[in-house]
C-alpha atoms as a PDB file:
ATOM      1  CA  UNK A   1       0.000   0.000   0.000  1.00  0.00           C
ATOM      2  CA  UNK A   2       1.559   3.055  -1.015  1.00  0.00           C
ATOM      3  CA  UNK A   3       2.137   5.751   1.621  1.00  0.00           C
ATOM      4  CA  UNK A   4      -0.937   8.658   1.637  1.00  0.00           C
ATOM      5  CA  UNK A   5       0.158  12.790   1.439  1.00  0.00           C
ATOM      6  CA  UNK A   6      -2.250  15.022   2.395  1.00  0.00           C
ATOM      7  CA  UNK A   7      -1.441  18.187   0.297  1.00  0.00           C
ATOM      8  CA  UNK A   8      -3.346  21.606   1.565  1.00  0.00           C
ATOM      9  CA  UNK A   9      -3.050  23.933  -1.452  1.00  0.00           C
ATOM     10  CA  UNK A  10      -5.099  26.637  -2.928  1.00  0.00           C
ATOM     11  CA  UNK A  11      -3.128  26.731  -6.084  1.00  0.00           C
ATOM     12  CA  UNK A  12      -3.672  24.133  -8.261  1.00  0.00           C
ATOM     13  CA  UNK A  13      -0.669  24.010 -10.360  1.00  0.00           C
ATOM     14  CA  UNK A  14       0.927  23.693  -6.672  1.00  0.00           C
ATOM     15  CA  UNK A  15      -0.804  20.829  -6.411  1.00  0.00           C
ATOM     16  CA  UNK A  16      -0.225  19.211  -9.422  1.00  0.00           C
ATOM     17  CA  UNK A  17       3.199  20.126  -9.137  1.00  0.00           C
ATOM     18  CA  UNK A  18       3.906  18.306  -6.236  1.00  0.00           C
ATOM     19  CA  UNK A  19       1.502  15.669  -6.347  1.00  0.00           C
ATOM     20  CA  UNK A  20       3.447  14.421  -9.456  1.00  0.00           C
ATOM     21  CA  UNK A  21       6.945  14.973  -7.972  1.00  0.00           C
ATOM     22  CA  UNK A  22       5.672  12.937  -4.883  1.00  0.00           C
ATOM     23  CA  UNK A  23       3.670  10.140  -6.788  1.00  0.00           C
ATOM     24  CA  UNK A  24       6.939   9.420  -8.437  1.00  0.00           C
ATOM     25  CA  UNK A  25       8.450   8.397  -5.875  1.00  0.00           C
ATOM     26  CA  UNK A  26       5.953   6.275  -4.767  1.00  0.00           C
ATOM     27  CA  UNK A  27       3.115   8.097  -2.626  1.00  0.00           C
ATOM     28  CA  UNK A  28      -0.353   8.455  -3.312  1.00  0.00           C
ATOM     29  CA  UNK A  29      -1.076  12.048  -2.895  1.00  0.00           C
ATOM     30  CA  UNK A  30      -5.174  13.515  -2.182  1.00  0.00           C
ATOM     31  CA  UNK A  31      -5.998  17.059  -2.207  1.00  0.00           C
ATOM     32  CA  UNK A  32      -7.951  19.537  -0.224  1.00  0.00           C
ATOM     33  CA  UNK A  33      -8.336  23.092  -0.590  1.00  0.00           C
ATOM     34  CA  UNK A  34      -9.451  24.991   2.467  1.00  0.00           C
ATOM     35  CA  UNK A  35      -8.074  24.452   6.188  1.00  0.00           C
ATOM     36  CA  UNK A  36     -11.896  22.463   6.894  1.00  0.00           C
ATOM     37  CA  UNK A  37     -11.205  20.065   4.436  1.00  0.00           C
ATOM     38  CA  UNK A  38      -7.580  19.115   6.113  1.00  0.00           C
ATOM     39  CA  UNK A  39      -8.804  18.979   8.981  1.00  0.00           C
ATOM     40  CA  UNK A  40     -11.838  16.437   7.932  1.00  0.00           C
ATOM     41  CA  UNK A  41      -9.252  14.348   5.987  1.00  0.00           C
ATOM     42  CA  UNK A  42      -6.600  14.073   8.335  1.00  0.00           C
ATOM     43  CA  UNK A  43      -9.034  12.349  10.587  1.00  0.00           C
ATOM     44  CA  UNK A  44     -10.854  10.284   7.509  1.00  0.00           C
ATOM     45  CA  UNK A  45      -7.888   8.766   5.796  1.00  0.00           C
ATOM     46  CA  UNK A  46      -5.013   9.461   8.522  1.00  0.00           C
ATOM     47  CA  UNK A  47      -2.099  10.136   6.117  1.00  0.00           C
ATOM     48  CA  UNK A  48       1.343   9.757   6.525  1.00  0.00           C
ATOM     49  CA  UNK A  49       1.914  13.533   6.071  1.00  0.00           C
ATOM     50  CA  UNK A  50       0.834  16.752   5.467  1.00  0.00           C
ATOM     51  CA  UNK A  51       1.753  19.398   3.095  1.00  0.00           C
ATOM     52  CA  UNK A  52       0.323  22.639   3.344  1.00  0.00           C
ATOM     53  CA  UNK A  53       0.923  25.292   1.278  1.00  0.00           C
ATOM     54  CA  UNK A  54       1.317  28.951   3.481  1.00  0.00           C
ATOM     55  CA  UNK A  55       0.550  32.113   2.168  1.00  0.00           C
ATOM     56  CA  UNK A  56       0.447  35.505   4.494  1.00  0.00           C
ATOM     57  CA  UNK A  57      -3.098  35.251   5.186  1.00  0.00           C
ATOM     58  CA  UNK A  58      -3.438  31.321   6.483  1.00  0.00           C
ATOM     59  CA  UNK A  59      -0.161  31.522   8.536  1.00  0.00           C
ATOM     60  CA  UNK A  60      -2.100  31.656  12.142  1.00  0.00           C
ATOM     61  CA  UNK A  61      -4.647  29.210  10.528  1.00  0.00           C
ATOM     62  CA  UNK A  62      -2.392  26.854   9.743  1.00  0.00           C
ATOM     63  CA  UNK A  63      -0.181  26.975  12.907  1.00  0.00           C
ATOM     64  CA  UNK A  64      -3.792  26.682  14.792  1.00  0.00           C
ATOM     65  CA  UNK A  65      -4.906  23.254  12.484  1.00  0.00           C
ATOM     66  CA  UNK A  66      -1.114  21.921  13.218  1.00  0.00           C
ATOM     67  CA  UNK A  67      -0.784  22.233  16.715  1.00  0.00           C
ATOM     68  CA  UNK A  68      -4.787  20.616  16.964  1.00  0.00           C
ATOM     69  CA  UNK A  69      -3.884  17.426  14.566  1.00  0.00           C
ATOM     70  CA  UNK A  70      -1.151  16.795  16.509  1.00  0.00           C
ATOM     71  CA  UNK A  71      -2.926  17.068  20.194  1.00  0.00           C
ATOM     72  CA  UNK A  72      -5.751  14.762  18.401  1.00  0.00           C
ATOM     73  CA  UNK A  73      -2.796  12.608  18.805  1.00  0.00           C
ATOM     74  CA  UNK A  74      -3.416  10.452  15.112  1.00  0.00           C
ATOM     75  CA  UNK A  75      -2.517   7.657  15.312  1.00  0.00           C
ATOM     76  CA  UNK A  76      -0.160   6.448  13.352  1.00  0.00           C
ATOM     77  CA  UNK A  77       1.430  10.192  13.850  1.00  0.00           C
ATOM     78  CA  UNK A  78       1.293  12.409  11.009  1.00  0.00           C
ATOM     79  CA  UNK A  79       4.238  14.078   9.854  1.00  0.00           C
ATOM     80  CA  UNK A  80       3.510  18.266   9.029  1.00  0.00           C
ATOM     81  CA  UNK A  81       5.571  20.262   6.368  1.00  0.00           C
ATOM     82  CA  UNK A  82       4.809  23.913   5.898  1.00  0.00           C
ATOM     83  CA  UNK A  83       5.522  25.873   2.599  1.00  0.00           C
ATOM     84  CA  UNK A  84       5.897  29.159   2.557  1.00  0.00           C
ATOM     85  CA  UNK A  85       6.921  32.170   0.314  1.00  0.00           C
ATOM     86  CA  UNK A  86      10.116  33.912   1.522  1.00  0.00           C
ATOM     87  CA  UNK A  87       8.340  37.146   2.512  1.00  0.00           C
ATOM     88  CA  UNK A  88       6.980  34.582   5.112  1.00  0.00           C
ATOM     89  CA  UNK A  89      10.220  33.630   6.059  1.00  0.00           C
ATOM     90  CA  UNK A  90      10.139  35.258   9.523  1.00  0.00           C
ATOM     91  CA  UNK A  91       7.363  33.317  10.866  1.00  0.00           C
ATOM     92  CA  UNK A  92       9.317  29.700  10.957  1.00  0.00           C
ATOM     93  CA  UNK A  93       9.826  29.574  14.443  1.00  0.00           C
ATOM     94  CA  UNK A  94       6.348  30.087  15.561  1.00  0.00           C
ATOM     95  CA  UNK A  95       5.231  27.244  12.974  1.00  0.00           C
ATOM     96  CA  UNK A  96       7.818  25.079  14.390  1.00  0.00           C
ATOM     97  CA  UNK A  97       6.533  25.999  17.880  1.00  0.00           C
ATOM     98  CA  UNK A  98       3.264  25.097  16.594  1.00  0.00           C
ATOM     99  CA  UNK A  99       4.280  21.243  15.726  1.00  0.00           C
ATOM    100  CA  UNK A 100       5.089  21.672  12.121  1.00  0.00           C
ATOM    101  CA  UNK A 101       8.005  19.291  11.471  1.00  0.00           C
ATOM    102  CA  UNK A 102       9.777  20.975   8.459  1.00  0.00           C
ATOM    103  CA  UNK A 103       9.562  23.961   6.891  1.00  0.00           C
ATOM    104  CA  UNK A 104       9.944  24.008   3.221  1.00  0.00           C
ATOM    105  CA  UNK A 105      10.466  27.410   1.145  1.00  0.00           C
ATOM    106  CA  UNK A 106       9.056  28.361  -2.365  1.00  0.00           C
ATOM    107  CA  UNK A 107       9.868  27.655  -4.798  1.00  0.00           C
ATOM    108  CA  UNK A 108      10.159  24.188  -3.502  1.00  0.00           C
ATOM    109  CA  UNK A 109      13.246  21.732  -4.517  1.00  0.00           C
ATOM    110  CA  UNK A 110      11.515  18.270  -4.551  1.00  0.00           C
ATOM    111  CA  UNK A 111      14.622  16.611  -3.255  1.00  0.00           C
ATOM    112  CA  UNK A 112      14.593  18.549  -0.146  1.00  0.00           C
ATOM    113  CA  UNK A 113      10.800  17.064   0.410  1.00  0.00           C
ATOM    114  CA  UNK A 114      11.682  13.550  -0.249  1.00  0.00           C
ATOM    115  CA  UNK A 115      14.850  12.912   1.457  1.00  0.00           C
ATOM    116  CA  UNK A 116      13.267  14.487   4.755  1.00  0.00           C
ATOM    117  CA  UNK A 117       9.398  12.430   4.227  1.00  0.00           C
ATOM    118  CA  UNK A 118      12.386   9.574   3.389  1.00  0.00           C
ATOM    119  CA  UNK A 119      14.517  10.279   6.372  1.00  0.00           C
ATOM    120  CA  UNK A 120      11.138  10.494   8.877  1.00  0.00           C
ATOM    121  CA  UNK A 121       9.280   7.530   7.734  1.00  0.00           C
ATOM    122  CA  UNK A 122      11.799   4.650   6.798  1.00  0.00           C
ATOM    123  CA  UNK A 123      10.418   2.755   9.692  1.00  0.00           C
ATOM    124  CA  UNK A 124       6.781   2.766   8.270  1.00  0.00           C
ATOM    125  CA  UNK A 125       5.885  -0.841   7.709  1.00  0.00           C
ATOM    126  CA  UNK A 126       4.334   0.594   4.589  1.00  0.00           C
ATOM    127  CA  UNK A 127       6.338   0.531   1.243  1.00  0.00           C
ATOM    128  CA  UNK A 128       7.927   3.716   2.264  1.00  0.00           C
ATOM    129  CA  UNK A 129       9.632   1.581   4.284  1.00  0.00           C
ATOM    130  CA  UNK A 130      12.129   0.911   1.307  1.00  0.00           C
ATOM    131  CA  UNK A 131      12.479   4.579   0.263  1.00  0.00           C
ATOM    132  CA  UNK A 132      15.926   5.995   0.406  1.00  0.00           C
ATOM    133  CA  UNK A 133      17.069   9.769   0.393  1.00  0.00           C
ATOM    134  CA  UNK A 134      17.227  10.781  -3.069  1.00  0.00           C
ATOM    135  CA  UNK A 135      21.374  11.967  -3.661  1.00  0.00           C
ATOM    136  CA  UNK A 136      21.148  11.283  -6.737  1.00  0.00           C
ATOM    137  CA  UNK A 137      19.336  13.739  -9.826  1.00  0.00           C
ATOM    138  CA  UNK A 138      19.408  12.800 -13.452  1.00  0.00           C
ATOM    139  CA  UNK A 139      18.365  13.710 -16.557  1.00  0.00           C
ATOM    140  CA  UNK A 140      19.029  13.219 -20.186  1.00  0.00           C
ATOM    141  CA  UNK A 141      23.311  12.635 -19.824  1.00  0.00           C
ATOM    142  CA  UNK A 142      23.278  14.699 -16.745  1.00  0.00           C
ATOM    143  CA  UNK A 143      24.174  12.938 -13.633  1.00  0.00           C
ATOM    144  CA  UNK A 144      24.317  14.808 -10.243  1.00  0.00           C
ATOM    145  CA  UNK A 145      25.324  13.105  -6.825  1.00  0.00           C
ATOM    146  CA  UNK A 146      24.076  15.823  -4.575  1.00  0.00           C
ATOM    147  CA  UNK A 147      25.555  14.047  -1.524  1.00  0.00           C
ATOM    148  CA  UNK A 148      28.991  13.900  -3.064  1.00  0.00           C
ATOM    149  CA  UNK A 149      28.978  17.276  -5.009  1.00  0.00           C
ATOM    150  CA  UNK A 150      29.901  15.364  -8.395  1.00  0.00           C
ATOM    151  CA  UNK A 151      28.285  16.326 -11.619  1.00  0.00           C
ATOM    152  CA  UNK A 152      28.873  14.462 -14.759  1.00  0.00           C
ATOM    153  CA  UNK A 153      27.268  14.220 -18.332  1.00  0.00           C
ATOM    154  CA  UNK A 154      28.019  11.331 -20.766  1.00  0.00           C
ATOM    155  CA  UNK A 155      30.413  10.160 -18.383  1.00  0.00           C
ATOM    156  CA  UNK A 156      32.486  13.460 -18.196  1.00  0.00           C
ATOM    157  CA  UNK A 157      33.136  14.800 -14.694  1.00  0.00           C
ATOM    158  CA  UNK A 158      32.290  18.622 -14.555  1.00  0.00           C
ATOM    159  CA  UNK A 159      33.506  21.026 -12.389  1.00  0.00           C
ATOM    160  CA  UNK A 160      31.258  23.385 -11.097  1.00  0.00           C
ATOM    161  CA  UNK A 161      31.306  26.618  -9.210  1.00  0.00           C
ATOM    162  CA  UNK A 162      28.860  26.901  -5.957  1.00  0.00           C
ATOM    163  CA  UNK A 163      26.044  29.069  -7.392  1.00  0.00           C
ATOM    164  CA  UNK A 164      26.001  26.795 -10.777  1.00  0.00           C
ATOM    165  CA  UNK A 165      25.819  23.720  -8.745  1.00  0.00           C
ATOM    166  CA  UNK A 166      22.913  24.995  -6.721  1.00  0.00           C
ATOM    167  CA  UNK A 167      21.298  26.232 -10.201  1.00  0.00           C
ATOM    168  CA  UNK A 168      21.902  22.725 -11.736  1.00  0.00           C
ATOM    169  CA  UNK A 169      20.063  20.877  -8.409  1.00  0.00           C
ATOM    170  CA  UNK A 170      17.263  23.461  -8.576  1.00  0.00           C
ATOM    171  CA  UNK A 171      16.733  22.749 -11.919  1.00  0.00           C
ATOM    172  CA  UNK A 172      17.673  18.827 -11.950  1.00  0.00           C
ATOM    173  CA  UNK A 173      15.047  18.556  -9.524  1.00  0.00           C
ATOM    174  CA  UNK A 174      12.311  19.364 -11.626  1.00  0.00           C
ATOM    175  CA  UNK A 175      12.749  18.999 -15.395  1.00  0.00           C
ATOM    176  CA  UNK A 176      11.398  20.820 -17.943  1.00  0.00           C
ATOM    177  CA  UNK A 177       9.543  23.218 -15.705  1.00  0.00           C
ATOM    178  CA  UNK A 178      10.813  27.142 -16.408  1.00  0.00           C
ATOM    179  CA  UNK A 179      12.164  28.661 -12.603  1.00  0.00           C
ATOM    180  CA  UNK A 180      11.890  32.380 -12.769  1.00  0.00           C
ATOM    181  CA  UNK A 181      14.995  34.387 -12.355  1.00  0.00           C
ATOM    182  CA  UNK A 182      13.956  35.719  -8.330  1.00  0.00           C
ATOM    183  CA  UNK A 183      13.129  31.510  -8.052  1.00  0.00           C
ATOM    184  CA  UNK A 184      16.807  30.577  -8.857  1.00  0.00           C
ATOM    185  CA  UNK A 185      17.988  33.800  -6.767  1.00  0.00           C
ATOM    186  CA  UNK A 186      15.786  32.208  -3.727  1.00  0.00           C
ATOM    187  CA  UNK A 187      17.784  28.854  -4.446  1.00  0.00           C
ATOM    188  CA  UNK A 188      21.363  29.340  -5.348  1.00  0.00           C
ATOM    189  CA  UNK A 189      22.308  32.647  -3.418  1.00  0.00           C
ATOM    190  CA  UNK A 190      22.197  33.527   0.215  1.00  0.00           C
ATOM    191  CA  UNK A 191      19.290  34.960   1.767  1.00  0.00           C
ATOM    192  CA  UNK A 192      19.322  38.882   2.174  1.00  0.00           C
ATOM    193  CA  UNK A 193      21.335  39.037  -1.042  1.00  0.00           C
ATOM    194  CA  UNK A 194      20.843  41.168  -3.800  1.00  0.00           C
ATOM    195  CA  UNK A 195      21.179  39.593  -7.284  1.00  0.00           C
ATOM    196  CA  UNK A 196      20.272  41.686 -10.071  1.00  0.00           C
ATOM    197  CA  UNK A 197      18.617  39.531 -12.870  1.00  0.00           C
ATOM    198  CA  UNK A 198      21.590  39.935 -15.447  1.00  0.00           C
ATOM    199  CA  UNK A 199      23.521  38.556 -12.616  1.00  0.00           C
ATOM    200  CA  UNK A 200      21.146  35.055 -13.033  1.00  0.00           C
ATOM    201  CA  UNK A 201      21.824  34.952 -16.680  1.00  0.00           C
ATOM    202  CA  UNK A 202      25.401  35.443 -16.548  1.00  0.00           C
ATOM    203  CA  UNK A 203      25.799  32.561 -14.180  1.00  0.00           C
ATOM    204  CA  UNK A 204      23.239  30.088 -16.136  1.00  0.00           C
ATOM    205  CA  UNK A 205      25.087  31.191 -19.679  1.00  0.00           C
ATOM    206  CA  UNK A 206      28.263  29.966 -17.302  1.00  0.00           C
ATOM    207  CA  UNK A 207      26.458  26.652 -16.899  1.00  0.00           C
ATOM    208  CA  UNK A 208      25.107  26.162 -20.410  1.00  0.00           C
ATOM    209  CA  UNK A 209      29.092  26.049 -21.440  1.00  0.00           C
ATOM    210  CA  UNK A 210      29.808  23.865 -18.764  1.00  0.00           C
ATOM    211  CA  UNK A 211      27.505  21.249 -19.154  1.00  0.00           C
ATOM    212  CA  UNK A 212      28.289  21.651 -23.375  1.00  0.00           C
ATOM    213  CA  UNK A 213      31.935  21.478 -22.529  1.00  0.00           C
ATOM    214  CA  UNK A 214      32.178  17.591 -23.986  1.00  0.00           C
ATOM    215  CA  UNK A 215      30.184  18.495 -26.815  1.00  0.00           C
ATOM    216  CA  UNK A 216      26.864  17.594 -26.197  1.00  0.00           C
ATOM    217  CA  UNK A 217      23.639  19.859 -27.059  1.00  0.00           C
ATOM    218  CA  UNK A 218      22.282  22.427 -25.251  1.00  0.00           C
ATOM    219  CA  UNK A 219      19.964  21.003 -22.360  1.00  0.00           C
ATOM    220  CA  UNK A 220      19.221  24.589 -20.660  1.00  0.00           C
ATOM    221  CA  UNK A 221      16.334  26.041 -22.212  1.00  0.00           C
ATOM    222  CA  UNK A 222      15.589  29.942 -22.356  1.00  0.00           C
ATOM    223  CA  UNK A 223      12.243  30.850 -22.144  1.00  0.00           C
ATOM    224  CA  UNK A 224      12.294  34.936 -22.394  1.00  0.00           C
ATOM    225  CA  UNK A 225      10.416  37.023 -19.797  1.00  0.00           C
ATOM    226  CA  UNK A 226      10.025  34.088 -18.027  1.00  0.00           C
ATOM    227  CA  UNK A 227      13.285  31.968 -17.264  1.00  0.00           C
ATOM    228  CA  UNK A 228      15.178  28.970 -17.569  1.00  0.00           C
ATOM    229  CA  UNK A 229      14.330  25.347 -17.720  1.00  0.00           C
ATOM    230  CA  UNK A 230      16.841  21.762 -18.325  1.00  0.00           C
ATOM    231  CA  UNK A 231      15.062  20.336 -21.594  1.00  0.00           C
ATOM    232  CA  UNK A 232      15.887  18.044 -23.931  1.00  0.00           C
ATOM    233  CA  UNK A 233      14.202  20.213 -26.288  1.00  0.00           C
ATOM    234  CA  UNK A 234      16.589  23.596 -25.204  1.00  0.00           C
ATOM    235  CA  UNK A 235      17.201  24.236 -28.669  1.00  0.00           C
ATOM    236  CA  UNK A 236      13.710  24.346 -30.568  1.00  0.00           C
ATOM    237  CA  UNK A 237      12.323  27.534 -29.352  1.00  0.00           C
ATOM    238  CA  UNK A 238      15.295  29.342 -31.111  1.00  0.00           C
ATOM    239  CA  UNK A 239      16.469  31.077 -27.790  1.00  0.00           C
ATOM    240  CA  UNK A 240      19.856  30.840 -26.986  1.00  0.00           C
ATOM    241  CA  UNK A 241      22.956  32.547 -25.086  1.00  0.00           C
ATOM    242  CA  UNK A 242      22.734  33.255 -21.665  1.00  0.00           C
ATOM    243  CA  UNK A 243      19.808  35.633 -21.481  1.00  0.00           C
END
């Protein structure tokens, strides 16, 4: 029986966003949309976590919902992640305080997710039970060990700078889909950082020629006004170079 996520989300292509990034690694995900709904569903199908997705105006609400599920005492105990936007970022610690397990931030890296649900619920005699931390991101040629740090494609070890490895992962983690430039800013630099946006597409055009060094095609994808994307595909929209 495959492990149940409860995901709280208003936004649907939230939803289907991380329902498919969790389903592939082998939960069953249902959805509800308002804080009454969680709450009835929790109770009804007792899943094996939660995911809600914060904005500014639920925050109390959904430190309230938390700290009640988890006073209900559900058995077996459901594990809460909270996702918020990073102008929410200062209200962590009352969410912790509140019983939320982990706190995830937008835009959300799916292996960040999955090793922690992983890491929490290994002893579940369900199949999660078998799950192990995803280290490991590939697509197309591209191989990265996040673990070790080691990035290869077609067998060719790269080296790559900090910020490009954390671009690489961000992007690795969910193919195809276009990050905006402030996404990649929220996920490669340190917080409290300015990064202007030519700054972003200086350091992605420094990744395009890295991961072309061995001379295979382009696998970033430009998508203008919009951002940047790993696709086998990069080069049919007729958008290249770094910006």
């Amino acid at each position: 029986m495959k492990p149940l996520i409860l995901i709280m989300t208003g936004d649907v292509e939230f939803y289907l966003l991380a329902s498919h990034m969790l389903s592939a690694d082998g939960f069953k995900c249902i959805h509800s949309s308002t804080f009454d709904d969680l709450f009835r569903a929790a109770h009804e199908t007792r899943p094996r976590a939660v995911l809600v997705d914060c904005t500014r105006d639920t925050l109390e609400q959904a430190a309230e919902v938390c700290s009640t599920l988890k006073s209900d005492a559900i058995d077996p105990p459901m594990i809460m992640i909270a996702v918020l936007g990073r102008a929410s970022v200062s209200s962590t610690a009352s969410l912790k305080q509140a019983g939320f397990d982990e706190i995830a931030m937008r835009p959300v890296v799916p292996s960040q997710v999955l090793e922690f649900l992983a890491a929490n619920l290994r002893d579940d005699q369900t199949s999660v039970a078998r799950l192990k931390p995803r280290t490991v991101l590939t697509y197309a040629d591209v191989e990265m060990n996040v673990a070790k740090r080691r990035v290869r494609r077609g067998g060719l070890q790269l080296k790559l700078p900090q910020i490009e490895f954390k671009i690489l992962r961000a992007l690795l983690g969910s193919p195809e889909r276009v990050f905006s430039r402030d996404e990649l800013v929220a996920l490669a630099w340190p917080s409290r950082v300015f990064v202007e946006p030519r700054t972003v597409d200086v350091h992605v055009g420094r990744l395009r020629k890295l991961l072309m060094r061995g001379g295979g095609p382009d696998l970033i994808r430009t998508v203008r006004a919009a951002g940047y994307a790993i696709d086998r595909d990069a080069g049919e929209d007729g958008v290249i170079g770094s910006g």
